[in-house]
Protein backbone atom coordinates (compact mmCIF):
# COMPACT_ATOMS: atom_id res chain seq x y z
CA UNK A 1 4.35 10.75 14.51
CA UNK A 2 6.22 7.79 13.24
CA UNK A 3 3.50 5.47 14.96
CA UNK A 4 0.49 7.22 13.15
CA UNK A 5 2.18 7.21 10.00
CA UNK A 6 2.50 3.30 10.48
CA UNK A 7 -0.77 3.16 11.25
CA UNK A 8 -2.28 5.32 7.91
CA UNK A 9 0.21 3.06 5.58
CA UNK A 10 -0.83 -0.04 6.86
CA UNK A 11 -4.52 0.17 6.95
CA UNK A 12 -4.74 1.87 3.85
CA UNK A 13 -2.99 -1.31 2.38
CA UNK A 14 -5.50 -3.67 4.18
CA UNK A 15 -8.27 -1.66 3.33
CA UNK A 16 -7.36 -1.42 -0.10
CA UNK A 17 -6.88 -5.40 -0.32
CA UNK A 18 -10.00 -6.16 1.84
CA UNK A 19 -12.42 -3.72 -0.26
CA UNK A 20 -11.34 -5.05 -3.39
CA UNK A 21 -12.12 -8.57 -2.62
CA UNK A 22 -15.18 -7.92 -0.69
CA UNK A 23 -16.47 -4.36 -2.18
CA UNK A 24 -15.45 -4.99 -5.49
CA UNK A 25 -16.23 -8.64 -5.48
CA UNK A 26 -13.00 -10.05 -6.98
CA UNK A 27 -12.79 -12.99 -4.23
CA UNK A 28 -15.57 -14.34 -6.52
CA UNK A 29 -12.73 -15.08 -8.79
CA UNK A 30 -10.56 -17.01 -6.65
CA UNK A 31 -11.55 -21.03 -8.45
CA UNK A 32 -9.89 -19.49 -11.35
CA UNK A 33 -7.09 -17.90 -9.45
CA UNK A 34 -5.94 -21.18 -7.75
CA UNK A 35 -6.91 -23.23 -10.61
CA UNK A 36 -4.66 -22.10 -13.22
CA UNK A 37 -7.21 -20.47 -14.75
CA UNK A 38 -4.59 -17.15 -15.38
CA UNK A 39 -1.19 -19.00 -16.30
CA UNK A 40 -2.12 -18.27 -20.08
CA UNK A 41 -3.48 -15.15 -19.58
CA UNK A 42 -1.71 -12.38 -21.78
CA UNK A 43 -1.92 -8.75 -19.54
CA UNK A 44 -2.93 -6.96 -22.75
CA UNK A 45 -5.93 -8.64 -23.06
CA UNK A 46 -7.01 -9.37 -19.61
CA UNK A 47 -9.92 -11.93 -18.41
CA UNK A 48 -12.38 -10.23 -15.37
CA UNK A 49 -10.17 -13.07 -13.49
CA UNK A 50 -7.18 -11.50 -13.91
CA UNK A 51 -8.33 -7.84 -13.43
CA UNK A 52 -9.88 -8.67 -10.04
CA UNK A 53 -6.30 -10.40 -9.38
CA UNK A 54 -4.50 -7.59 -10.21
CA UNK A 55 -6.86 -5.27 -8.59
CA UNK A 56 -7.02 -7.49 -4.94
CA UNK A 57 -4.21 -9.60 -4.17
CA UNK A 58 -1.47 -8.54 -6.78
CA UNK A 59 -2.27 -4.90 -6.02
CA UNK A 60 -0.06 -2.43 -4.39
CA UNK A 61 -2.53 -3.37 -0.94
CA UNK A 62 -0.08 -6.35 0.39
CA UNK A 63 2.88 -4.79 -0.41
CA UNK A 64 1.58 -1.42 1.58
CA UNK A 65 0.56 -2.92 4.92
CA UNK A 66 4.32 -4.88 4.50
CA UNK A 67 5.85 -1.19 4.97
CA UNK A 68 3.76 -0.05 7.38
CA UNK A 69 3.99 -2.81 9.32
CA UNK A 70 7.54 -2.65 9.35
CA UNK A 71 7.46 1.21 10.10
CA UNK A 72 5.65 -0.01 13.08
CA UNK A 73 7.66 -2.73 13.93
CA UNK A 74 10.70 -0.12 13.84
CA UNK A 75 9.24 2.54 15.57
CA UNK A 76 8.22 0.12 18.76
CA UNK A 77 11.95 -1.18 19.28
CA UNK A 78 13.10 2.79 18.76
CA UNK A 79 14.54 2.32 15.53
CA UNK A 80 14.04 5.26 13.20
CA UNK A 81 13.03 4.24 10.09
CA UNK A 82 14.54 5.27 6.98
CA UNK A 83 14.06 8.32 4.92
CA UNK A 84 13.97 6.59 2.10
CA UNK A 85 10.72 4.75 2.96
CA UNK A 86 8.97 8.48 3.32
CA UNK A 87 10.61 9.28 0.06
CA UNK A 88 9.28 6.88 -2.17
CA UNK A 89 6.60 6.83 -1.09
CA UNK A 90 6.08 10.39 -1.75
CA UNK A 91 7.14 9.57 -5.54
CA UNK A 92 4.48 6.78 -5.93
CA UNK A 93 1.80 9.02 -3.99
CA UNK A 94 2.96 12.02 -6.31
CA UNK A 95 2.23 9.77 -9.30
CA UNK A 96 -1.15 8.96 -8.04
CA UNK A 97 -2.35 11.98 -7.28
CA UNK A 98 -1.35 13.30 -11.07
CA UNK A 99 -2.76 9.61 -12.78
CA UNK A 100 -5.71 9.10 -10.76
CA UNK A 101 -6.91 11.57 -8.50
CA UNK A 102 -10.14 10.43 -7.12
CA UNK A 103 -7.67 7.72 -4.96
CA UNK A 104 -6.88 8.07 -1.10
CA UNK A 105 -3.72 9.70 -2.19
CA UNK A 106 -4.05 12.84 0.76
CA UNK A 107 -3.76 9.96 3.52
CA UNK A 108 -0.53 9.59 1.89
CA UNK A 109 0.33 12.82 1.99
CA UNK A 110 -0.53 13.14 6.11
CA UNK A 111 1.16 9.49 6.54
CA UNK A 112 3.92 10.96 4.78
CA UNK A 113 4.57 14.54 6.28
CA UNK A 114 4.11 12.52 9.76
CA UNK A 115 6.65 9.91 8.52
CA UNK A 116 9.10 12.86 7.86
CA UNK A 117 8.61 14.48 10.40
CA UNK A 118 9.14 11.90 12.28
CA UNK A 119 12.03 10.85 11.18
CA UNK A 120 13.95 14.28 11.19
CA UNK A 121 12.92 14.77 15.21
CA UNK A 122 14.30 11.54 16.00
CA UNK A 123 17.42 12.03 13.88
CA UNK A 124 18.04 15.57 16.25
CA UNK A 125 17.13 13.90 19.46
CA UNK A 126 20.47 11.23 18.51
């Protein structure tokens, strides 16, 4: 359970960095990105530039596939992970759902029940 739950985190992060820069075209902004073009950029009044930033490589997407790489990396040298990775998760998915709720937020929710899960069988087993 702990390995699928790896698994859903992670490629929802990579899918969610990959689409934006392909799908949603913000790799077409990377000259500016790298060429200072978005050190004087104010976030209230935000360039395409910095949108497709924010939307691709400053996103929640990198971050993501860090955790569920990591819940992988635990879960293959038996470590439990902890609860409070399933937890917070839960809060930010929770948020999601209620904010924007066309999202992917339900593979959250499975990755999440799975993480708990999880976590509470391996916690009896000890």
């Amino acid at each position: 359970m702990i390995k699928w739950a790896g698994w859903i985190i992670t490629l929802c992060g990579i899918a969610h960095t990959v689409g934006a820069l392909t799908v949603e075209k913000a790799a077409r902004h990377a000259g500016t990105w790298f060429s200072g073009g978005l050190w004087e950029e104010e976030l209230s009044e935000m360039s395409p530039a910095g949108s497709a930033y924010f939307l691709s490589l400053d996103s929640f997407g990198v971050p993501l596939t860090l955790v569920g790489l990591i819940v992988l990396w635990l879960e293959r040298r038996g470590i439990t992970p902890p609860m409070f990775i399933a937890w917070i998760l839960a809060v930010w998915t929770l948020f999601d759902a209620v904010i924007l709720p066309f999202t992917p937020w339900p593979l959250f929710v499975i990755a999440i029940v799975l993480l708990v899960l999880g976590t509470r069988r391996a916690g009896a087993a000890s």
